[in-house]
C-alpha atoms as a PDB file:
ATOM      1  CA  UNK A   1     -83.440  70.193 -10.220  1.00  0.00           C
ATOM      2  CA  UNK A   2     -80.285  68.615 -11.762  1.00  0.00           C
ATOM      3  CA  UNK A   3     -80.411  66.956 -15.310  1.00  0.00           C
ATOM      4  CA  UNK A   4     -77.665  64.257 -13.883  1.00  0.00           C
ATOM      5  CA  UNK A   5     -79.394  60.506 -15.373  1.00  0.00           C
ATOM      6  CA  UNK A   6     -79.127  57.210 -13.372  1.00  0.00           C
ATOM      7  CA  UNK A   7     -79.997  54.261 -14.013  1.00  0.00           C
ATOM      8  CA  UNK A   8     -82.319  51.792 -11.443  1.00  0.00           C
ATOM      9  CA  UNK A   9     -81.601  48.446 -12.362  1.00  0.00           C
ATOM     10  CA  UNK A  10     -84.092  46.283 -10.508  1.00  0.00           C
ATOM     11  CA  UNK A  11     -84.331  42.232 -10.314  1.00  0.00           C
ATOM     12  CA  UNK A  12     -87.594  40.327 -11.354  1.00  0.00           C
ATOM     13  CA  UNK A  13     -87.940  36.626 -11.218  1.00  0.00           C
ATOM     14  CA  UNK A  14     -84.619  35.646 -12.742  1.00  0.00           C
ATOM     15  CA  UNK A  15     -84.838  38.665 -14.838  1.00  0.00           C
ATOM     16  CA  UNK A  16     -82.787  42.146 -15.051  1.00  0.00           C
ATOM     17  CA  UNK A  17     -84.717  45.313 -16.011  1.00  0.00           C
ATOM     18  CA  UNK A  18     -83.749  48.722 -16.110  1.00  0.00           C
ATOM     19  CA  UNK A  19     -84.682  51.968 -16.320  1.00  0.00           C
ATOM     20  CA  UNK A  20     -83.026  55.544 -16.754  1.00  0.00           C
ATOM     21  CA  UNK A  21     -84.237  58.258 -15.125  1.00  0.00           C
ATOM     22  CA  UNK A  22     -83.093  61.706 -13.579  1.00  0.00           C
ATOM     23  CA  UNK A  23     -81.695  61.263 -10.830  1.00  0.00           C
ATOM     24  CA  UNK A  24     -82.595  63.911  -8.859  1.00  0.00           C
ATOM     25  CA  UNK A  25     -86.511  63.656  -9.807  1.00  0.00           C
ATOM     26  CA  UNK A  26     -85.745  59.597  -9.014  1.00  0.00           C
ATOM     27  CA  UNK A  27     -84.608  60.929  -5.236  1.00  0.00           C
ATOM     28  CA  UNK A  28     -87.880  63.393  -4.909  1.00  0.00           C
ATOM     29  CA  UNK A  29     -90.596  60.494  -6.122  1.00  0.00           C
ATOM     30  CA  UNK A  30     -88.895  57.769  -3.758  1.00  0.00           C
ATOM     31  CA  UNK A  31     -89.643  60.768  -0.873  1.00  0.00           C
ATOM     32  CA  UNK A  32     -93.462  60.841  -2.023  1.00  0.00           C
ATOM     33  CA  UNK A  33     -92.327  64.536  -2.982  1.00  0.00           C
ATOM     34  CA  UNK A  34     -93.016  64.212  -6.904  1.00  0.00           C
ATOM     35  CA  UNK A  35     -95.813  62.302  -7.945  1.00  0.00           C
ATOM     36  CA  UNK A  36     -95.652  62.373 -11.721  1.00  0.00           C
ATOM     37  CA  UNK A  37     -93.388  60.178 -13.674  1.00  0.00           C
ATOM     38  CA  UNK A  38     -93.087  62.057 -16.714  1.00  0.00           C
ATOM     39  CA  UNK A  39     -90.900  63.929 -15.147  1.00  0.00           C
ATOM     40  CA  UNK A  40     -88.765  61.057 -13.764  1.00  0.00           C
ATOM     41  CA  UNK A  41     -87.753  58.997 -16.785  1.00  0.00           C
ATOM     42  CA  UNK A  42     -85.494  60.081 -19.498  1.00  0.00           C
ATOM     43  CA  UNK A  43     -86.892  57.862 -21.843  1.00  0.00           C
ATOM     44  CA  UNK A  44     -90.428  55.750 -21.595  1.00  0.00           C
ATOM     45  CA  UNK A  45     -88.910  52.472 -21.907  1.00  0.00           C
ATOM     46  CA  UNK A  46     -87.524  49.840 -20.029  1.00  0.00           C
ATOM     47  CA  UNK A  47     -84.471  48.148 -20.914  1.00  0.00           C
ATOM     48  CA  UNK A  48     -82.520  44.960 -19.708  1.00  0.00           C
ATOM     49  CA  UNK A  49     -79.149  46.829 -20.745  1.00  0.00           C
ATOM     50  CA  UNK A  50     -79.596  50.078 -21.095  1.00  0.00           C
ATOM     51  CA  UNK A  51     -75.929  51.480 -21.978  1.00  0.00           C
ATOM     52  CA  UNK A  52     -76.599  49.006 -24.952  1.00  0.00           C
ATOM     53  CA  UNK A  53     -80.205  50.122 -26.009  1.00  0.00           C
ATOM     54  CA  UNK A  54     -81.299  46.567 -25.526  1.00  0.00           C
ATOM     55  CA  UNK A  55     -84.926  46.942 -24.798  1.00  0.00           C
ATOM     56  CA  UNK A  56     -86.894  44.416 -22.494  1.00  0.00           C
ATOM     57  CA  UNK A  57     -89.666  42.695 -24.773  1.00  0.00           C
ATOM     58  CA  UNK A  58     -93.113  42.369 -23.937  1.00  0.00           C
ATOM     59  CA  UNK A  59     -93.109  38.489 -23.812  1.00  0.00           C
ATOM     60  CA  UNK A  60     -90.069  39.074 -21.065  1.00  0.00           C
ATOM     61  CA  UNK A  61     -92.232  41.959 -19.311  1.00  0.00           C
ATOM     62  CA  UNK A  62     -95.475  40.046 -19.131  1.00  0.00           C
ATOM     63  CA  UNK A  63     -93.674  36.869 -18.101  1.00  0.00           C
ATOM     64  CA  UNK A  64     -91.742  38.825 -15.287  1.00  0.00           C
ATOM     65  CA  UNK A  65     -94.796  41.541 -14.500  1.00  0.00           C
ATOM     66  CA  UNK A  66     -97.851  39.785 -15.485  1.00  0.00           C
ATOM     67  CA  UNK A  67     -99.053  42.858 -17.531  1.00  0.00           C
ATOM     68  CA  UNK A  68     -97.803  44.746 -20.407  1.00  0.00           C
ATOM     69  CA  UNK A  69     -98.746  47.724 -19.021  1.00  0.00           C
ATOM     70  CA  UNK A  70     -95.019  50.141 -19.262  1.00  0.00           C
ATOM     71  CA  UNK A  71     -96.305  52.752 -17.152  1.00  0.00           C
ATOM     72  CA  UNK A  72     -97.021  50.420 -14.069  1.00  0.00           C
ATOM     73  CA  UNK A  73     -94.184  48.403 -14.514  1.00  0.00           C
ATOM     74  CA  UNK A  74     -91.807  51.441 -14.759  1.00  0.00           C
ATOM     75  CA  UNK A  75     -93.494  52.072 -11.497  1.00  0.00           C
ATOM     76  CA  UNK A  76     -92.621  49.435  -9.706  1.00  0.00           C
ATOM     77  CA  UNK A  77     -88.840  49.424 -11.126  1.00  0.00           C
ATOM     78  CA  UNK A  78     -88.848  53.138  -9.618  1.00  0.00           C
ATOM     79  CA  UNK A  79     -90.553  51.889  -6.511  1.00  0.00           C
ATOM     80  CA  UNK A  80     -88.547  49.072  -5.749  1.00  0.00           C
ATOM     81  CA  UNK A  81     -85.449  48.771  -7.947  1.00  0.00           C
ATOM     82  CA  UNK A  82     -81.650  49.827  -6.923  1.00  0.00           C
ATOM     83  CA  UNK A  83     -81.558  53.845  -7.157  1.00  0.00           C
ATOM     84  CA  UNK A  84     -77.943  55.196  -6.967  1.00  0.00           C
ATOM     85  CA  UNK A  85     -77.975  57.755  -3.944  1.00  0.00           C
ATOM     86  CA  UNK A  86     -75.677  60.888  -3.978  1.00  0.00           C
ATOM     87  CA  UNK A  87     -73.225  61.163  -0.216  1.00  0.00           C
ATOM     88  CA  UNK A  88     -76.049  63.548   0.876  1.00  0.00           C
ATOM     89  CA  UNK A  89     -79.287  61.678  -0.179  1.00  0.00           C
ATOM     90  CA  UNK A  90     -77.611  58.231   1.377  1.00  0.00           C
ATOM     91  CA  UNK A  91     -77.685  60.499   4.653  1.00  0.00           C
ATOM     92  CA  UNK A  92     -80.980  62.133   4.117  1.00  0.00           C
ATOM     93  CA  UNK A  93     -82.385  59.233   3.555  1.00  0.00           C
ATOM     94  CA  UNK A  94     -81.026  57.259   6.439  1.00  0.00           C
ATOM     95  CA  UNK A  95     -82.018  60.558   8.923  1.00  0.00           C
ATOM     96  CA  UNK A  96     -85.478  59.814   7.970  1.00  0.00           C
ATOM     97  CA  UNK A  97     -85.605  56.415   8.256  1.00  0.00           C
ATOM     98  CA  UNK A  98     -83.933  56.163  11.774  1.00  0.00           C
ATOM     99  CA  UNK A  99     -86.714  58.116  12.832  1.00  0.00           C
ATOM    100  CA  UNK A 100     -89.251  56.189  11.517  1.00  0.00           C
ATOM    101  CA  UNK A 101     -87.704  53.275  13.414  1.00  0.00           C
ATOM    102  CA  UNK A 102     -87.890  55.219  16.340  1.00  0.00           C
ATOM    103  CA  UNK A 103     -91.513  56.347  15.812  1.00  0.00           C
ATOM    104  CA  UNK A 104     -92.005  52.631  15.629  1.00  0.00           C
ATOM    105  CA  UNK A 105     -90.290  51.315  18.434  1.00  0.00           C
ATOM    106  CA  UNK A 106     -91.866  54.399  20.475  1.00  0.00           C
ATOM    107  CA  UNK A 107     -95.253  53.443  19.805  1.00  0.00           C
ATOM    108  CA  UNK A 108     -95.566  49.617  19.720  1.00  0.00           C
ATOM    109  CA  UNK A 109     -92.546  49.348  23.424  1.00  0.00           C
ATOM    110  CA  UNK A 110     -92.939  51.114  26.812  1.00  0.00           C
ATOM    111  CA  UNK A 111     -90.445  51.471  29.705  1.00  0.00           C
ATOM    112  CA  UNK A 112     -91.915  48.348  31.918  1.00  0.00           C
ATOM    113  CA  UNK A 113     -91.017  50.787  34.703  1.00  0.00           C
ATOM    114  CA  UNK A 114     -93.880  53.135  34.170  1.00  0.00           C
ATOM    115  CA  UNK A 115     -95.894  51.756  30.895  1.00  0.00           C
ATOM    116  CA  UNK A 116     -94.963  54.845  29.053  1.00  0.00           C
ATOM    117  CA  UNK A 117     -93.086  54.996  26.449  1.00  0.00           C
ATOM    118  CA  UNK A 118     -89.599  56.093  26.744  1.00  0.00           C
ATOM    119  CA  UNK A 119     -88.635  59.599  25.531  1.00  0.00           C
ATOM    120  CA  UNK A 120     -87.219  59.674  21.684  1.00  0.00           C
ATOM    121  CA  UNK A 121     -83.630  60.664  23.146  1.00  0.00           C
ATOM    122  CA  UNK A 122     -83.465  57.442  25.064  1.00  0.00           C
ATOM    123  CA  UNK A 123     -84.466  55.303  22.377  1.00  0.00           C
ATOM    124  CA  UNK A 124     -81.685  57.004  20.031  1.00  0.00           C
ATOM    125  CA  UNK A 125     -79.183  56.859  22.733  1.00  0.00           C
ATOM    126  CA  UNK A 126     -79.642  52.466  22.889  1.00  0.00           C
ATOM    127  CA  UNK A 127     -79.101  52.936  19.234  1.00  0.00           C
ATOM    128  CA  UNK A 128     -76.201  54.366  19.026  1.00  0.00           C
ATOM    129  CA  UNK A 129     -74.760  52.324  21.873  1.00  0.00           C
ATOM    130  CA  UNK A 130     -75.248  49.117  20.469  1.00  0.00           C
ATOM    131  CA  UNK A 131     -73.692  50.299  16.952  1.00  0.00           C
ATOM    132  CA  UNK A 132     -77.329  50.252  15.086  1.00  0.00           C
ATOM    133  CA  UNK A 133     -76.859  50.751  10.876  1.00  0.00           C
ATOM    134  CA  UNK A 134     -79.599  51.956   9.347  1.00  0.00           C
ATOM    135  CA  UNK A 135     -80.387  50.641   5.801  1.00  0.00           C
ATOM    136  CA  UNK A 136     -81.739  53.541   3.853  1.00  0.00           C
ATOM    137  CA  UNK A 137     -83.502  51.234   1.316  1.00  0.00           C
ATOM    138  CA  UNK A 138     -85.007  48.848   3.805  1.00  0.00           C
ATOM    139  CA  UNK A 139     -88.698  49.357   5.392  1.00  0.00           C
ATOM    140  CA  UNK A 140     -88.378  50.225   8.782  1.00  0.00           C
ATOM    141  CA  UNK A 141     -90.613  48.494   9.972  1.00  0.00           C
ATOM    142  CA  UNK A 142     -88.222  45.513   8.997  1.00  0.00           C
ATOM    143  CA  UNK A 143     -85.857  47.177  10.478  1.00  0.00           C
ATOM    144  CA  UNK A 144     -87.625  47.899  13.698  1.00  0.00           C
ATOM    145  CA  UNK A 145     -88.147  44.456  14.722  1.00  0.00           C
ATOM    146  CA  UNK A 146     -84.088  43.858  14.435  1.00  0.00           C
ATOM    147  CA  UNK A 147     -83.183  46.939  16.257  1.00  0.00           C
ATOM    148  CA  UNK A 148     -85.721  46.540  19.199  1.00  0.00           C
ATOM    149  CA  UNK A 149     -83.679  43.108  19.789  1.00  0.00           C
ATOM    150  CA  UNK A 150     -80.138  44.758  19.212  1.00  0.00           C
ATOM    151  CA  UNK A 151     -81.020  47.190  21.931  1.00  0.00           C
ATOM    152  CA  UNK A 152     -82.433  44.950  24.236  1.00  0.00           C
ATOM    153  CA  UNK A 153     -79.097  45.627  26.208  1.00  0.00           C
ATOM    154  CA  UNK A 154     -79.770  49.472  26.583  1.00  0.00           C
ATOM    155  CA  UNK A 155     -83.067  49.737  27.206  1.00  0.00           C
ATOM    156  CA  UNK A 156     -86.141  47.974  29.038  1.00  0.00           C
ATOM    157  CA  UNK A 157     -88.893  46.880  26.583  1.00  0.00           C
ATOM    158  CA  UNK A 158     -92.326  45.918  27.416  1.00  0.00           C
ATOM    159  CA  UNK A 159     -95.194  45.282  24.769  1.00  0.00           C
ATOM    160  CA  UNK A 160     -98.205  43.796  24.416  1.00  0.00           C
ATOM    161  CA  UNK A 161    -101.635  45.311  24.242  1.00  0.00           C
ATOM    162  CA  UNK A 162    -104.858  46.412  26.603  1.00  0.00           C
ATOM    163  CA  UNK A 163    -108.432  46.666  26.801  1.00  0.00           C
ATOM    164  CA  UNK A 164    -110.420  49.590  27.221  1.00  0.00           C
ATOM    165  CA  UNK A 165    -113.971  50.327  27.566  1.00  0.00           C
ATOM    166  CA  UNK A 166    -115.426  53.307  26.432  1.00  0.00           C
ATOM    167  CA  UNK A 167    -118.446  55.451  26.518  1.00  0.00           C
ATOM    168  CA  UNK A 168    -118.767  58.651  24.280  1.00  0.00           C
ATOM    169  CA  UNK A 169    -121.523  60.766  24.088  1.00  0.00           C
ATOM    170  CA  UNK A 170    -123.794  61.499  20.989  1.00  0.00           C
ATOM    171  CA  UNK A 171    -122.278  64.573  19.778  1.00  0.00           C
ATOM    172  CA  UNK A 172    -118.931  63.391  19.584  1.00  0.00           C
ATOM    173  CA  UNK A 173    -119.906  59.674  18.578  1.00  0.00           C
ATOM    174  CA  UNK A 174    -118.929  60.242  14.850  1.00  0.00           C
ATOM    175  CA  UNK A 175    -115.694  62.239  15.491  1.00  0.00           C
ATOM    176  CA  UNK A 176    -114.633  59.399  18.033  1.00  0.00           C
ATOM    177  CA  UNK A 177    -115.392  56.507  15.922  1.00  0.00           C
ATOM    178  CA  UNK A 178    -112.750  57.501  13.310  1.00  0.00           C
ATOM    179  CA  UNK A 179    -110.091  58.237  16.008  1.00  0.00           C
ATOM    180  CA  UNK A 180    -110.694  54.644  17.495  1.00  0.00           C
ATOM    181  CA  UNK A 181    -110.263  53.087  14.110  1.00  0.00           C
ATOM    182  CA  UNK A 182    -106.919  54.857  14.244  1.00  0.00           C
ATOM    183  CA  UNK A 183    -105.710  53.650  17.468  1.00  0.00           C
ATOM    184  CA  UNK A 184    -106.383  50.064  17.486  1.00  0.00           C
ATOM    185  CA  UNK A 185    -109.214  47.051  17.060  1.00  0.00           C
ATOM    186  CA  UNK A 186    -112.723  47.830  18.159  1.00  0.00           C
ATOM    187  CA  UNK A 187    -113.972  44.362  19.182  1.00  0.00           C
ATOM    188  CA  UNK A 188    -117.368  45.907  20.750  1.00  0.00           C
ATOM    189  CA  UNK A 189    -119.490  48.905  19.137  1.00  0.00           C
ATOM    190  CA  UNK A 190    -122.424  49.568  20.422  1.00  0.00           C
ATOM    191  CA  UNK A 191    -124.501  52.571  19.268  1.00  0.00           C
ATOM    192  CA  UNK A 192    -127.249  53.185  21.553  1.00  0.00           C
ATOM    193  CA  UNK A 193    -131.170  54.707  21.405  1.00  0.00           C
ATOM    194  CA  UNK A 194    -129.779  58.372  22.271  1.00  0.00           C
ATOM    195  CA  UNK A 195    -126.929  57.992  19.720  1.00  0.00           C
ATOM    196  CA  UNK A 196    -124.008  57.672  22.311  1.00  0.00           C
ATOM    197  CA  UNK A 197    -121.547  54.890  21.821  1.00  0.00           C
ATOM    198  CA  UNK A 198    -119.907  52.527  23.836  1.00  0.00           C
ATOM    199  CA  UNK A 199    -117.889  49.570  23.762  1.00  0.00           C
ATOM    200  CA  UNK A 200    -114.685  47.894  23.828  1.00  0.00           C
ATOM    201  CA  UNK A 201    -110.892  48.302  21.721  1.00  0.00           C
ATOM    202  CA  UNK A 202    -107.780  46.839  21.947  1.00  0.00           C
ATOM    203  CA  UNK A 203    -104.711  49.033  21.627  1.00  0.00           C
ATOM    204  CA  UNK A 204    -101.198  48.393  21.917  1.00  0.00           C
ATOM    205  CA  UNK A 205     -99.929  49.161  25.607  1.00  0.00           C
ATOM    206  CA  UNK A 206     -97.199  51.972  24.582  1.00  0.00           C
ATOM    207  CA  UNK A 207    -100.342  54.325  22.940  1.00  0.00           C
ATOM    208  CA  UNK A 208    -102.531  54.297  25.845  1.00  0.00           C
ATOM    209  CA  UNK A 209    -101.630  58.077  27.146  1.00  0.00           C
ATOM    210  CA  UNK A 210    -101.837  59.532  23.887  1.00  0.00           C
ATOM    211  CA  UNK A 211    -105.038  57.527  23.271  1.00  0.00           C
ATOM    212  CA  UNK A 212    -106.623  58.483  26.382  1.00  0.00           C
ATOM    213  CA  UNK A 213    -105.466  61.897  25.268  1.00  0.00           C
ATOM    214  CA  UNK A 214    -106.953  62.110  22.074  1.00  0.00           C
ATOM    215  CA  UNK A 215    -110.222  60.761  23.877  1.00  0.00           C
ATOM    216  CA  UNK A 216    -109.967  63.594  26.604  1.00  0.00           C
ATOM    217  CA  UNK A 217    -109.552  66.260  23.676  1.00  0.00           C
ATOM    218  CA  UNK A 218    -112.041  65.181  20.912  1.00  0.00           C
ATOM    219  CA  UNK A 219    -115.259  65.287  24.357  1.00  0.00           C
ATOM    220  CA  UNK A 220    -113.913  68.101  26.622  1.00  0.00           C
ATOM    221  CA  UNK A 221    -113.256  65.317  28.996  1.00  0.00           C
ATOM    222  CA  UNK A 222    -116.819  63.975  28.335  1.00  0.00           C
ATOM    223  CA  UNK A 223    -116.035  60.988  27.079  1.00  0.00           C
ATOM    224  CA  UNK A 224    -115.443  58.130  29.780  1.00  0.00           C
ATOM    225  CA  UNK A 225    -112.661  55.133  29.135  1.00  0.00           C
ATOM    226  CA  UNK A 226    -111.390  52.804  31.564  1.00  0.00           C
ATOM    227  CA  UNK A 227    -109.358  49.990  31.683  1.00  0.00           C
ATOM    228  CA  UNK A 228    -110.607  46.031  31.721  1.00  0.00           C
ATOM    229  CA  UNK A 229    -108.361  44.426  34.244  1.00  0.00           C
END
């Protein structure tokens, strides 16, 4: 991994902090790929002009932070704060987060046509049609909610969510139980005198197949789910 040093500079309140780190390592921890910090920062401080030496003081960081604690608050500046990105980790980064966007849009919107959702190459193609920039900083889920409108144009869109009943039998209760937690809201659980479990959940229209999927899977096809007009 390089040695090259950045500095995040990151905006609190009306305050400036920064912190300099390697840049590299500061590229790998934003990814979730490096957990430990120590081997992120240059120095264990945090400044409000670095190239000066002018560090913050802890009146300015509890003010700002509301603790005093350095470690979390370097955190956070790494977390959230303004990280220089190389050509190649702008475009990395914006790969991954135009698929997230996708994964979003893919699970929450379905093709009114057939109440499935429409295949990733679809989605990608509305995208690029109606000109979509991906921010490689920004959640996607922010995002997600602006490009579903921008695209609008391209593609049908249909949400909204559906009821299902279910009934799973007593060997697969506790496997199934975690699955449904996954999926969506379980507004009915009943556990009954043989240990089988049954009852109702909500789940957003564009996962039913995989749901019903999962269901099929987890009981060998034992389990039985149908839909609450």
């Amino acid at each position: 991994m390089s040695s090259k040093t950045a500095i995040i500079k990151y905006v609190k309140g009306s305050e400036k902090f920064e912190i300099v780190v390697y840049a590299d390592a500061a590229f790998e921890y934003r990814q979730n790929k490096l957990k430990d910090i120590d081997k992120v920062l240059v120095i264990d401080e945090v400044f409000t002009d670095s190239s000066k030496g002018q560090r913050a003081s802890r009146d300015k960081l509890k003010k700002a932070f509301g603790t005093e604690d350095i470690r979390e608050i370097e955190k956070e500046i790494l977390t959230k704060g303004e990280l220089p990105l190389t050509t190649e980790q702008r475009r990395k980064l914006i790969e991954d987060k135009k698929k997230q966007i996708i994964t979003i849009i893919s699970k929450n919107y379905v093709d009114p046509k057939t109440n499935l959702p429409h295949p990733v190459i679809r989605i990608e193609k509305a995208m690029d049609m109606a000109g979509i920039s991906i921010d490689p900083l920004k959640p996607a889920e922010e995002q997600a909610k602006l490009v579903v409108e921008k695209i609008r144009p391209y593609i049908a869109l249909k949400t909204g969510s559906i009821t299902l009943s279910f009934k799973i039998p007593a060997k697969y209760a506790y496997q199934v139980i975690k699955v449904l937690k996954e999926y969506g809201e379980i507004k009915q659980e009943n556990w009954e005198s043989d240990g089988s479990l049954s009852g109702l959940i909500t789940i957003p229209l564009a996962t039913q197949a995989a749901f019903l999927d999962r269901i099929a899977s987890l009981t060998h096809g034992e389990g039985l789910v149908k839909l609450i007009e």
